[in-house]
PDB file of N, CA and C in Angstrom:
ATOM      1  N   UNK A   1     135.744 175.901  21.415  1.00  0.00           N
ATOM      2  CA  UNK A   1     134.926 175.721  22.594  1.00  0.00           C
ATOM      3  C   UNK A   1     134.300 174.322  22.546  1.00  0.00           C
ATOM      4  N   UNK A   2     134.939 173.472  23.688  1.00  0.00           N
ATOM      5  CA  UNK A   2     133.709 172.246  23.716  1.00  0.00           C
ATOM      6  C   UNK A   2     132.084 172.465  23.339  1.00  0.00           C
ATOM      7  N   UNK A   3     131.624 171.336  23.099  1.00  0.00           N
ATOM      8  CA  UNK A   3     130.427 171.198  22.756  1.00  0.00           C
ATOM      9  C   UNK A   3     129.935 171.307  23.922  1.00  0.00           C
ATOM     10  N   UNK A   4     128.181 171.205  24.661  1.00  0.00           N
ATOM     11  CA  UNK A   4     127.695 170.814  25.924  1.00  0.00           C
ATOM     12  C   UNK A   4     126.535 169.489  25.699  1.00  0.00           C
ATOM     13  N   UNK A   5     126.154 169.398  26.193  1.00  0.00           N
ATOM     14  CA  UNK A   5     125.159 168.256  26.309  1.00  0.00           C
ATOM     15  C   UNK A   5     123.615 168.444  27.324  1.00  0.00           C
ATOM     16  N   UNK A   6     122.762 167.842  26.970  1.00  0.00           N
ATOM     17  CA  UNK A   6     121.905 167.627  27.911  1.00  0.00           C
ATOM     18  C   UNK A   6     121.605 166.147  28.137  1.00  0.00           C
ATOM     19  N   UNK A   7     121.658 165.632  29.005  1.00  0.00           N
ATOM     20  CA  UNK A   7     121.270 164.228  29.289  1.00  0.00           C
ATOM     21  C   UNK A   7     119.851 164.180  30.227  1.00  0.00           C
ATOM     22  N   UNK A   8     119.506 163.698  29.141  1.00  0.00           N
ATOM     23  CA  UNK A   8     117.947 163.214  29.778  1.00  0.00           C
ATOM     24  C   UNK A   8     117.989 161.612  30.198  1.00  0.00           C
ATOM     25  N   UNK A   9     117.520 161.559  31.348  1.00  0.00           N
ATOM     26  CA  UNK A   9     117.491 160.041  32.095  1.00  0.00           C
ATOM     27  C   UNK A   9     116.346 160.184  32.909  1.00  0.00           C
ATOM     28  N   UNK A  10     115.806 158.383  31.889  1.00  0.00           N
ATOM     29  CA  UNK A  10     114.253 158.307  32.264  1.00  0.00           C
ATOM     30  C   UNK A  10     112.952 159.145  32.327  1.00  0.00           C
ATOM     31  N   UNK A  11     113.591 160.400  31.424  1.00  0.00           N
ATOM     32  CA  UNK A  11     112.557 161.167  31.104  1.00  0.00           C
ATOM     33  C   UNK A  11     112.746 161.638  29.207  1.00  0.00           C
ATOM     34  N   UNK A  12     111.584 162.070  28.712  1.00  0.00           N
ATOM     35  CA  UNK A  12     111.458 162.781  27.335  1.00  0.00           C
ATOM     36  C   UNK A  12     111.971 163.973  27.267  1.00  0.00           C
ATOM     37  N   UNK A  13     111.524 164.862  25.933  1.00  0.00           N
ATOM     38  CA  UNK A  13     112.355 165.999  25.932  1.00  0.00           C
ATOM     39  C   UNK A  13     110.763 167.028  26.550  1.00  0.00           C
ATOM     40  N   UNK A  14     109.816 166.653  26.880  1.00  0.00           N
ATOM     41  CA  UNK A  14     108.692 167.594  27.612  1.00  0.00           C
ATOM     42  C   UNK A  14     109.752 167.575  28.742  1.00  0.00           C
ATOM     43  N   UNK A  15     110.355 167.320  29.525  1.00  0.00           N
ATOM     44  CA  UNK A  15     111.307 167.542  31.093  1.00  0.00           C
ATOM     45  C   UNK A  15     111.860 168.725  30.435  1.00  0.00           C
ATOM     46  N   UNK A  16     112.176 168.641  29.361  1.00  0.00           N
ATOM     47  CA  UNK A  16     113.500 169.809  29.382  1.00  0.00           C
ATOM     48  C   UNK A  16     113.079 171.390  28.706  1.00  0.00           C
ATOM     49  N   UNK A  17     113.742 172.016  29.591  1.00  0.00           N
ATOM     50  CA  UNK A  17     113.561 173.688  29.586  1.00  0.00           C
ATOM     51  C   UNK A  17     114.427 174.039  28.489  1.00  0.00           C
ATOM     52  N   UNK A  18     114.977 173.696  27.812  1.00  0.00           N
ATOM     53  CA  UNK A  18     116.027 174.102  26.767  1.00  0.00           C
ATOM     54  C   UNK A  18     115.254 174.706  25.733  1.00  0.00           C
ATOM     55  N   UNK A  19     114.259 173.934  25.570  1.00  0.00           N
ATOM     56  CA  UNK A  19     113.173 174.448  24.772  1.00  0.00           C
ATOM     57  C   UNK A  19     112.441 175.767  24.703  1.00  0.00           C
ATOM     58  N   UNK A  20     112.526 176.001  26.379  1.00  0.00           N
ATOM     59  CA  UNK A  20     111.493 177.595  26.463  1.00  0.00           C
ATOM     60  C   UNK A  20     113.213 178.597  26.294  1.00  0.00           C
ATOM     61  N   UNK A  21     114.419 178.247  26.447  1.00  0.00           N
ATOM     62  CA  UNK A  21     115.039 179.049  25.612  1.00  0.00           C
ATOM     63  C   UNK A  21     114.742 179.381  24.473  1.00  0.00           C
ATOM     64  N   UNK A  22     114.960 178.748  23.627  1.00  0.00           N
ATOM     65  CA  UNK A  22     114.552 178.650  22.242  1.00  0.00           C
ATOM     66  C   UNK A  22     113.423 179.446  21.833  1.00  0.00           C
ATOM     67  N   UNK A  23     112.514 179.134  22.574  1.00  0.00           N
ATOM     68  CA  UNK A  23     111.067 179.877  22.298  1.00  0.00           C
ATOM     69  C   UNK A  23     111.254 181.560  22.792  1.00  0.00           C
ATOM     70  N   UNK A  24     112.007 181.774  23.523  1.00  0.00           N
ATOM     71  CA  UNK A  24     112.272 182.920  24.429  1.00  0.00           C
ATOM     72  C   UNK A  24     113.129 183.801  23.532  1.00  0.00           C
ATOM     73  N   UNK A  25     114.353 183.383  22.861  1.00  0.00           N
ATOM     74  CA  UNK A  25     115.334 183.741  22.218  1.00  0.00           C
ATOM     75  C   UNK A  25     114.626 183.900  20.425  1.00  0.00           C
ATOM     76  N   UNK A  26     113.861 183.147  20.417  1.00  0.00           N
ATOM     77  CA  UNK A  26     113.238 183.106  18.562  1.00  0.00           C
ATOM     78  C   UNK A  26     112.086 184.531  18.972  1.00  0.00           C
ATOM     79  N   UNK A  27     111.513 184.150  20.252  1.00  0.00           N
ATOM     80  CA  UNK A  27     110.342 185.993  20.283  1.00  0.00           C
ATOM     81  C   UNK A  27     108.893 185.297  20.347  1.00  0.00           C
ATOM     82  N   UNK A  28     108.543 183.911  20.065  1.00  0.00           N
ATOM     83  CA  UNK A  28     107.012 182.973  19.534  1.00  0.00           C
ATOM     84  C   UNK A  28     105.968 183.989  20.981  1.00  0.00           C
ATOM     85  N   UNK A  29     104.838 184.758  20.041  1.00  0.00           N
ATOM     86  CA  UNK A  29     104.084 184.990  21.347  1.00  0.00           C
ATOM     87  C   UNK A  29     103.345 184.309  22.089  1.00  0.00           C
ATOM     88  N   UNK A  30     103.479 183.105  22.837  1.00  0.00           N
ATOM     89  CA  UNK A  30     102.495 182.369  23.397  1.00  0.00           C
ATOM     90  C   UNK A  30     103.549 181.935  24.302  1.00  0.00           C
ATOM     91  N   UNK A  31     104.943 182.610  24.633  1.00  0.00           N
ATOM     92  CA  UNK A  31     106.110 182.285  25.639  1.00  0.00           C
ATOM     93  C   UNK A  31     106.094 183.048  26.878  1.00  0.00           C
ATOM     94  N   UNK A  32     106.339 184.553  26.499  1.00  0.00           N
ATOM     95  CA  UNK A  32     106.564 185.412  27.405  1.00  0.00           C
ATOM     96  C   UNK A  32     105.109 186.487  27.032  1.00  0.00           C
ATOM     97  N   UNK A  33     105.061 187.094  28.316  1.00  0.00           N
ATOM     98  CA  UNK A  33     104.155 188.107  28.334  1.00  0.00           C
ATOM     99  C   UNK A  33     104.560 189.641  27.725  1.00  0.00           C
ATOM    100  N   UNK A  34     103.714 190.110  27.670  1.00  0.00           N
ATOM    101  CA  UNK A  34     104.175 191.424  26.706  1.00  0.00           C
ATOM    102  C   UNK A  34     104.791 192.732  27.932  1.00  0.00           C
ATOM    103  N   UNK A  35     105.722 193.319  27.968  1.00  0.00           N
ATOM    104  CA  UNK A  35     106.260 193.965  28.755  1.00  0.00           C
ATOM    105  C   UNK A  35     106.574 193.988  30.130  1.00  0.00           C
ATOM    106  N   UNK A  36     107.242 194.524  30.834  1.00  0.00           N
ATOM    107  CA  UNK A  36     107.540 193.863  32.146  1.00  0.00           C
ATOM    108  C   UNK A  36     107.122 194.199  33.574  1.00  0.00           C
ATOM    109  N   UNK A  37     107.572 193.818  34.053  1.00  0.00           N
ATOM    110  CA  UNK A  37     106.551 193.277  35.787  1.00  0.00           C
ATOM    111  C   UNK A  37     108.005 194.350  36.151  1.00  0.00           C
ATOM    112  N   UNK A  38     107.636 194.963  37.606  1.00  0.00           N
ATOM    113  CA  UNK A  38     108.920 195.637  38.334  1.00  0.00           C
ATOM    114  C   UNK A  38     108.903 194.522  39.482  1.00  0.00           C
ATOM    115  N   UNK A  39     109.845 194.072  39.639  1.00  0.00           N
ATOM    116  CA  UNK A  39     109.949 193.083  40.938  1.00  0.00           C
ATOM    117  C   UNK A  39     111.007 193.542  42.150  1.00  0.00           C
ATOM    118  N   UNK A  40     110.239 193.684  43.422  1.00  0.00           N
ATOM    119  CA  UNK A  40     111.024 193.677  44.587  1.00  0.00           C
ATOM    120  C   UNK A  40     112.067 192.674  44.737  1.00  0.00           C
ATOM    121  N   UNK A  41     113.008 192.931  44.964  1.00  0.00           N
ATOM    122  CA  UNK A  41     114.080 192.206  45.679  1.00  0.00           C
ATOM    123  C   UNK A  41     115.096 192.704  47.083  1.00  0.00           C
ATOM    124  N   UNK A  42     114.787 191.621  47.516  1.00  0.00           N
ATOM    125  CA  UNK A  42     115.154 191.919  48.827  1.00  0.00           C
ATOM    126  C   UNK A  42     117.122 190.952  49.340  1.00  0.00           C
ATOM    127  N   UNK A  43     117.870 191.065  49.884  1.00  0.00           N
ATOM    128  CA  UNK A  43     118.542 190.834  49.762  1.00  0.00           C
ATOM    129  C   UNK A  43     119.517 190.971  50.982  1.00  0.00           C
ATOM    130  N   UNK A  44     119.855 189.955  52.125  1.00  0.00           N
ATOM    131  CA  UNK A  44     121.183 190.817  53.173  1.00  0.00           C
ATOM    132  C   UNK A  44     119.938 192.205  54.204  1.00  0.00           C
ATOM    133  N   UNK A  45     118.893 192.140  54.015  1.00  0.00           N
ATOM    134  CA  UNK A  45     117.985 193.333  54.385  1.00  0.00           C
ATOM    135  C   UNK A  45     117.962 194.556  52.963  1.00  0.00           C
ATOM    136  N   UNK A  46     118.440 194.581  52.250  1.00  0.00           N
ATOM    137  CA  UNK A  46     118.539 195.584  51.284  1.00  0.00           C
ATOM    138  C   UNK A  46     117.767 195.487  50.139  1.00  0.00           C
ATOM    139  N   UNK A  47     116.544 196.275  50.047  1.00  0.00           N
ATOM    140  CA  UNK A  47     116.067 196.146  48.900  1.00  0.00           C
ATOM    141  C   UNK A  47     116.190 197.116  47.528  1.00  0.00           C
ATOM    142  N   UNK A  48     116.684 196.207  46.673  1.00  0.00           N
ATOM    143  CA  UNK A  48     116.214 196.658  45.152  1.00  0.00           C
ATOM    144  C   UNK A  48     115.137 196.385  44.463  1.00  0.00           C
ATOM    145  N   UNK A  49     114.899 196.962  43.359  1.00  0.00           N
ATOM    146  CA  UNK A  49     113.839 196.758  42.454  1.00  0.00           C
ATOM    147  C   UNK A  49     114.513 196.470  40.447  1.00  0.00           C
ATOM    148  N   UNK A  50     113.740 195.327  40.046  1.00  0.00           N
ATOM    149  CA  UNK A  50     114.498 194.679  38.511  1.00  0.00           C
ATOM    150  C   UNK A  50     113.186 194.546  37.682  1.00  0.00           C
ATOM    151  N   UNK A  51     113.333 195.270  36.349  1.00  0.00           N
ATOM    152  CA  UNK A  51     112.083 194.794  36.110  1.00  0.00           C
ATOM    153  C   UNK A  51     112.731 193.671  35.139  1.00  0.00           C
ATOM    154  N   UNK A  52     111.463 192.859  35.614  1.00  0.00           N
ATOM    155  CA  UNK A  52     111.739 190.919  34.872  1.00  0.00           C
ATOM    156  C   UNK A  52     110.545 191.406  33.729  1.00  0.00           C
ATOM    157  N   UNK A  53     110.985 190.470  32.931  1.00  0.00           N
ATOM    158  CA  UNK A  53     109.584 189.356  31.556  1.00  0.00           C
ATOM    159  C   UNK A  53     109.260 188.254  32.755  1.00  0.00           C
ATOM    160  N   UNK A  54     107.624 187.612  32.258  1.00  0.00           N
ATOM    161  CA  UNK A  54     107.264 187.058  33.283  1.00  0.00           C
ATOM    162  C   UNK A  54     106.758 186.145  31.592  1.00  0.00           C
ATOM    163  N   UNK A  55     106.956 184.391  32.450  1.00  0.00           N
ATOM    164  CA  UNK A  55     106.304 183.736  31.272  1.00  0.00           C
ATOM    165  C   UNK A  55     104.439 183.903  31.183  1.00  0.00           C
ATOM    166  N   UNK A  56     104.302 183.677  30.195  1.00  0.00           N
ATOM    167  CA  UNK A  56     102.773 182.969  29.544  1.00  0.00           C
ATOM    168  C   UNK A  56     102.245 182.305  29.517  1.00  0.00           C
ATOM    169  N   UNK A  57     101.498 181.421  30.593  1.00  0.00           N
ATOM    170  CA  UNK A  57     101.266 180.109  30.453  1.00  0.00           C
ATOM    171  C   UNK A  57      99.896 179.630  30.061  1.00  0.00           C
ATOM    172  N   UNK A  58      99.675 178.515  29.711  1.00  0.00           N
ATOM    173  CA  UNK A  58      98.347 177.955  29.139  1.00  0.00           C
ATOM    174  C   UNK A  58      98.694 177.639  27.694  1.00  0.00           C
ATOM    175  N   UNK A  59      99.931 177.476  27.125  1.00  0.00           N
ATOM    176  CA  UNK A  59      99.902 177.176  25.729  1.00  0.00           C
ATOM    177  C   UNK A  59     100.676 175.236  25.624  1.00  0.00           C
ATOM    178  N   UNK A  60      99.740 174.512  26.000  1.00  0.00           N
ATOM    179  CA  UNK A  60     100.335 172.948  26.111  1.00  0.00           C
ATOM    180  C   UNK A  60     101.451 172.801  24.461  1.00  0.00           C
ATOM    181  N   UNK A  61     102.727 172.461  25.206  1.00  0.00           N
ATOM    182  CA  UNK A  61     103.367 172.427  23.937  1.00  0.00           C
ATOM    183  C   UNK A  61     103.771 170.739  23.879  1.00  0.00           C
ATOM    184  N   UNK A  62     104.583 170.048  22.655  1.00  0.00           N
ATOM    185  CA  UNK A  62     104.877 168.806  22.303  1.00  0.00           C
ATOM    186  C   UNK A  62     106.166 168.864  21.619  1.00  0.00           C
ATOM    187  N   UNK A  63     107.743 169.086  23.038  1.00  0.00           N
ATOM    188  CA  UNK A  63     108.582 169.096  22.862  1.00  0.00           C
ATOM    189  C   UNK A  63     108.889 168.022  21.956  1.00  0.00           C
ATOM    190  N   UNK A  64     108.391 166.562  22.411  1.00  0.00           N
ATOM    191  CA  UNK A  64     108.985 165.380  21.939  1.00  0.00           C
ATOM    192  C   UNK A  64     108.641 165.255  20.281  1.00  0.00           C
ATOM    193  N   UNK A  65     108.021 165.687  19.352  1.00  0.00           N
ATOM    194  CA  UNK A  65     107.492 166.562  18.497  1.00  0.00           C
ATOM    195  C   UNK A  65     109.154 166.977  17.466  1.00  0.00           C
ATOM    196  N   UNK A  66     110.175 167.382  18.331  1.00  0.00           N
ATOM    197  CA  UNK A  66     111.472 167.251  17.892  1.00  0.00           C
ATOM    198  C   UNK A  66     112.193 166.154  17.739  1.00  0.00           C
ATOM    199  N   UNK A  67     112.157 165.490  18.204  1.00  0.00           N
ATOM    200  CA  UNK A  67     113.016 164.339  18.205  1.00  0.00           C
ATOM    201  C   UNK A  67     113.738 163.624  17.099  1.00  0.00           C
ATOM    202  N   UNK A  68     112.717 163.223  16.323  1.00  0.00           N
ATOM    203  CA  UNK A  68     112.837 162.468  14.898  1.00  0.00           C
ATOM    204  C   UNK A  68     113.723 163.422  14.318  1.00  0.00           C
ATOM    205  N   UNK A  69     113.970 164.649  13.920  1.00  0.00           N
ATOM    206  CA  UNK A  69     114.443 165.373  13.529  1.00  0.00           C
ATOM    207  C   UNK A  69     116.094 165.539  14.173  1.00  0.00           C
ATOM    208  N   UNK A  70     116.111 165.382  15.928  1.00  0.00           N
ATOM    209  CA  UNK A  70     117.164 165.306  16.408  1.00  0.00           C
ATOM    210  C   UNK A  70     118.303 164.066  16.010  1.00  0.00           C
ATOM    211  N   UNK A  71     117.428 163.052  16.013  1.00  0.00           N
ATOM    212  CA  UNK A  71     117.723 161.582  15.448  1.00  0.00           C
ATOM    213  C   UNK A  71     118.563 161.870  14.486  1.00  0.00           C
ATOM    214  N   UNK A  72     117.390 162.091  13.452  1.00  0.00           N
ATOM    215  CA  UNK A  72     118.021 162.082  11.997  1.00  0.00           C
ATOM    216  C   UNK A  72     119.671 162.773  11.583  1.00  0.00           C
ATOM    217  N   UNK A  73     119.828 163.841  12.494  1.00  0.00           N
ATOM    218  CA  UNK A  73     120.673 165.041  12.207  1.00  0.00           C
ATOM    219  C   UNK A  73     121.756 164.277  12.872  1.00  0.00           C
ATOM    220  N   UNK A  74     121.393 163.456  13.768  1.00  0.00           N
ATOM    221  CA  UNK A  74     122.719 162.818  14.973  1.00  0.00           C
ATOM    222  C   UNK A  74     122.869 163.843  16.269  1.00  0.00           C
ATOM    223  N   UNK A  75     122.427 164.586  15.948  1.00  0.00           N
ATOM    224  CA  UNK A  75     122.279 165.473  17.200  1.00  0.00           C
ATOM    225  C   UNK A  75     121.639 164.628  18.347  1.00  0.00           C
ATOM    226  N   UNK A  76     121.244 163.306  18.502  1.00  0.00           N
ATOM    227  CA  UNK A  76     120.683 162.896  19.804  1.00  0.00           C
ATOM    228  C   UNK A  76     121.041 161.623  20.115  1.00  0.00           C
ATOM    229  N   UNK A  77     121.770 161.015  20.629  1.00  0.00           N
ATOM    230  CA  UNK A  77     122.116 159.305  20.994  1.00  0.00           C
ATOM    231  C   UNK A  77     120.862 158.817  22.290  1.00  0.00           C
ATOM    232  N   UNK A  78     120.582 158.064  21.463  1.00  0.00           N
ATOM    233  CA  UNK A  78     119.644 157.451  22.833  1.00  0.00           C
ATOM    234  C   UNK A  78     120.300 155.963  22.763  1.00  0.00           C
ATOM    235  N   UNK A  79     120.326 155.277  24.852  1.00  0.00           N
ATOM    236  CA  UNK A  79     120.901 154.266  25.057  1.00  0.00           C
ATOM    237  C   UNK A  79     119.755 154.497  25.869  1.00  0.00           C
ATOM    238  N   UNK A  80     120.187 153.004  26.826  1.00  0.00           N
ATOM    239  CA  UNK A  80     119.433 152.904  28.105  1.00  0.00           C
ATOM    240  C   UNK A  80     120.485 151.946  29.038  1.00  0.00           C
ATOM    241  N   UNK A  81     119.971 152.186  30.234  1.00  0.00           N
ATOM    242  CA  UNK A  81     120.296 151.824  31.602  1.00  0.00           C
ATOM    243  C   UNK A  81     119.717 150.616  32.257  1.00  0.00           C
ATOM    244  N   UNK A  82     119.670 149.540  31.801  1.00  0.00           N
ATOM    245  CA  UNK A  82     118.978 148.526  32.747  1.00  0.00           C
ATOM    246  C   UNK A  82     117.589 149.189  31.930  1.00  0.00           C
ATOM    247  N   UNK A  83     116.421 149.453  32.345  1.00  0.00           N
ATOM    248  CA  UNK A  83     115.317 149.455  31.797  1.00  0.00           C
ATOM    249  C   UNK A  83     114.618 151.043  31.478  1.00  0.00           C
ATOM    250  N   UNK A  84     115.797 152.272  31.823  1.00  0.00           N
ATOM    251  CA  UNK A  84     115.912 152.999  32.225  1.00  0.00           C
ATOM    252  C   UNK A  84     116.236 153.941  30.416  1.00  0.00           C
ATOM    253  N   UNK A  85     115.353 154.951  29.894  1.00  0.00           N
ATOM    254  CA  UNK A  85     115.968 155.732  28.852  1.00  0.00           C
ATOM    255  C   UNK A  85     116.851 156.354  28.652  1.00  0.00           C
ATOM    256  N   UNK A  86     118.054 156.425  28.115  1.00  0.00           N
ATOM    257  CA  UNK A  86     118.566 157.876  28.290  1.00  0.00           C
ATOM    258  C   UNK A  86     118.490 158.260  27.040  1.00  0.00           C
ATOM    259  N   UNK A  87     118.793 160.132  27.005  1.00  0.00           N
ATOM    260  CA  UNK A  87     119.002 160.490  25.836  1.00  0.00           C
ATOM    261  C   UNK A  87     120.150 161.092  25.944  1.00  0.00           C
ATOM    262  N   UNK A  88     120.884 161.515  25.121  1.00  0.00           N
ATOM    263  CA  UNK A  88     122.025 162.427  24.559  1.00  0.00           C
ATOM    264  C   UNK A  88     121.998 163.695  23.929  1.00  0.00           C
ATOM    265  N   UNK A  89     121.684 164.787  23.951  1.00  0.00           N
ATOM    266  CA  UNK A  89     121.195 165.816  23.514  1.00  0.00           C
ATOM    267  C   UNK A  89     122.205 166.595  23.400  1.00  0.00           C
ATOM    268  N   UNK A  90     122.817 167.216  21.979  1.00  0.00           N
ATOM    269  CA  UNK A  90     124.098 168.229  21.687  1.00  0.00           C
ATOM    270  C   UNK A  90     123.195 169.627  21.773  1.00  0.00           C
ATOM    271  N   UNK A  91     123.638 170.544  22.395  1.00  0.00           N
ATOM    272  CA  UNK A  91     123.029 171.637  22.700  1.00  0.00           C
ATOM    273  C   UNK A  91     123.035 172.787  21.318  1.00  0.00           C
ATOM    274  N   UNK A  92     123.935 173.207  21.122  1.00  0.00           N
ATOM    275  CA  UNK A  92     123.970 173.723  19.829  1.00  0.00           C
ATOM    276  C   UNK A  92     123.136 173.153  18.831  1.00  0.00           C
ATOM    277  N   UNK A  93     123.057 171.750  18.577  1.00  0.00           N
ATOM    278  CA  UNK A  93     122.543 171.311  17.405  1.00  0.00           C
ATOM    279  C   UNK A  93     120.948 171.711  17.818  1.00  0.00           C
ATOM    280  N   UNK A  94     120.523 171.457  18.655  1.00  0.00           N
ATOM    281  CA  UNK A  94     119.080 171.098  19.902  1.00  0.00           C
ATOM    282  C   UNK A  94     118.580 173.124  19.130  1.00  0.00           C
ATOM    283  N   UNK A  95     119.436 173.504  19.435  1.00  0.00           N
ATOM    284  CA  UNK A  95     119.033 175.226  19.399  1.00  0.00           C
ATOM    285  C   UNK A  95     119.151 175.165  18.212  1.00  0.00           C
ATOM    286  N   UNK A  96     120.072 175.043  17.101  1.00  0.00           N
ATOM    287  CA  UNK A  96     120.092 175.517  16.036  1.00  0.00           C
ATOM    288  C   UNK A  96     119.096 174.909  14.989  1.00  0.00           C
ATOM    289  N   UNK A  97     118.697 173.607  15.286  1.00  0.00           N
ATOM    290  CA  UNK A  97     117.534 172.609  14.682  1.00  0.00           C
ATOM    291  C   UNK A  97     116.029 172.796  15.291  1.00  0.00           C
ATOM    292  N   UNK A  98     116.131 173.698  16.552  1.00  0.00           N
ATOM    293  CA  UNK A  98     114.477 173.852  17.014  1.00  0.00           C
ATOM    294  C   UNK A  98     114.643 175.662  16.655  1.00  0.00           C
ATOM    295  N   UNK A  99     114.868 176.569  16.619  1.00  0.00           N
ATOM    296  CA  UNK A  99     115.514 177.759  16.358  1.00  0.00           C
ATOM    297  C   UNK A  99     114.721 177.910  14.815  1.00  0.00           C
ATOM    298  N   UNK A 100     115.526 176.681  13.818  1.00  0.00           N
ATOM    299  CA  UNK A 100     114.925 176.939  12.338  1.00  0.00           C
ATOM    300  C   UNK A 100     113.535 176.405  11.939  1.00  0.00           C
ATOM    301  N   UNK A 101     112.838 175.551  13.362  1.00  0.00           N
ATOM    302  CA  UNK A 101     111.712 175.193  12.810  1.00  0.00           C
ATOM    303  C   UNK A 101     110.810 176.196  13.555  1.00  0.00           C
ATOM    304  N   UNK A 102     110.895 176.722  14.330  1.00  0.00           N
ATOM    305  CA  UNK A 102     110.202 178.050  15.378  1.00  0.00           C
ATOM    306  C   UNK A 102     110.255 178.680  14.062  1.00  0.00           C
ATOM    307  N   UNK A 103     111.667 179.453  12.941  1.00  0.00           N
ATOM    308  CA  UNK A 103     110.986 180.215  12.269  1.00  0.00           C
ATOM    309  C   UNK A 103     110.260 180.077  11.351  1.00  0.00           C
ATOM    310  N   UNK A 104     110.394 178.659  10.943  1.00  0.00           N
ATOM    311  CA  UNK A 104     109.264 178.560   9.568  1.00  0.00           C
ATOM    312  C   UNK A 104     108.108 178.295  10.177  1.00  0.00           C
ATOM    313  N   UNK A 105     107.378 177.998  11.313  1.00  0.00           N
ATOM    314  CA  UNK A 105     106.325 177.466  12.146  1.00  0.00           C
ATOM    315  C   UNK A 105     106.000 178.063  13.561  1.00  0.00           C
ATOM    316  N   UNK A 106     105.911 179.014  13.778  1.00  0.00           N
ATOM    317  CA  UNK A 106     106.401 179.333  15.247  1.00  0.00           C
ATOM    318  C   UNK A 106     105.329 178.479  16.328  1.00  0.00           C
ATOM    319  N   UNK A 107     104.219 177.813  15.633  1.00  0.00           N
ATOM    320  CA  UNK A 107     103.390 176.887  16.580  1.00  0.00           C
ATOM    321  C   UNK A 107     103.730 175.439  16.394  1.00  0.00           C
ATOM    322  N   UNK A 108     105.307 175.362  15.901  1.00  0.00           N
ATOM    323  CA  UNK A 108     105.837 173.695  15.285  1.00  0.00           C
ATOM    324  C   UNK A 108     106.125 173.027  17.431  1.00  0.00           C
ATOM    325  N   UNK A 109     106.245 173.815  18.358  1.00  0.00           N
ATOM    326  CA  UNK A 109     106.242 173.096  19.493  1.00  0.00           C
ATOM    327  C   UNK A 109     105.000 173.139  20.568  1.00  0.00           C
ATOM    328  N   UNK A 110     103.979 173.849  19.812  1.00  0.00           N
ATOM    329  CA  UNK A 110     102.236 173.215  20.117  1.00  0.00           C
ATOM    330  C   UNK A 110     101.766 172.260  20.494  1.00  0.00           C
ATOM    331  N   UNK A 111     100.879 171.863  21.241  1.00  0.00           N
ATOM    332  CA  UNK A 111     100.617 170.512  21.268  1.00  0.00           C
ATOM    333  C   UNK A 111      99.166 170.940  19.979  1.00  0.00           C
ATOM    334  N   UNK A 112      99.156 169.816  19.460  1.00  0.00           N
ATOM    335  CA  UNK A 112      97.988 169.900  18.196  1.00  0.00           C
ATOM    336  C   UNK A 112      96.597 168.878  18.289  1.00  0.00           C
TER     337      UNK A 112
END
């Protein structure tokens, strides 16, 4: 299976949601709320009902906090565009390198 990527342009890794996977998929309680909401859905006129997880918010986190770590591993190429950042982000590596620091730390994407 190909690899995937995330490309970040002109922004940090706080832009990117890849992260509240991670946090979502590892379980950290300060992500999702504790049991679920029943939500209407409506649809074509037809309604169903799904119960969702609803996030948690108020916990300021410090994605960019990863990085150095992404660097190091090669998991991240950063270039730029005229004056413009980009990054390079391997997705697997991104999950499997924020994944092992969630479990030794689960407040390692906190802001502190």
């Amino acid at each position: 299976m190909p690899d995937s990527f995330v490309l970040l342009i002109g922004v940090d890794h706080q832009k990117s949601t890849m992260f509240h996977y991670v946090e979502e998929m590892v379980g950290v309680e300060y992500h999702m709320q504790p049991g679920f909401a029943r939500a209407r859905i409506i649809v074509n006129g037809e309604q169903t009902f799904r119960h969702v997880m609803l996030h948690r918010y108020g916990t300021p986190r410090d994605f960019n906090r990863m990085e150095p770590l992404f660097l190091e591993q090669g998991i991240q190429r950063d270039t730029s565009i005229g004056n413009t950042a980009v990054r390079l982000v391997n997705v697997a590596g991104m999950v499997r390198t924020t994944t092992r620091a969630l479990s030794a730390d689960t407040g390692v994407l906190c802001a502190r």
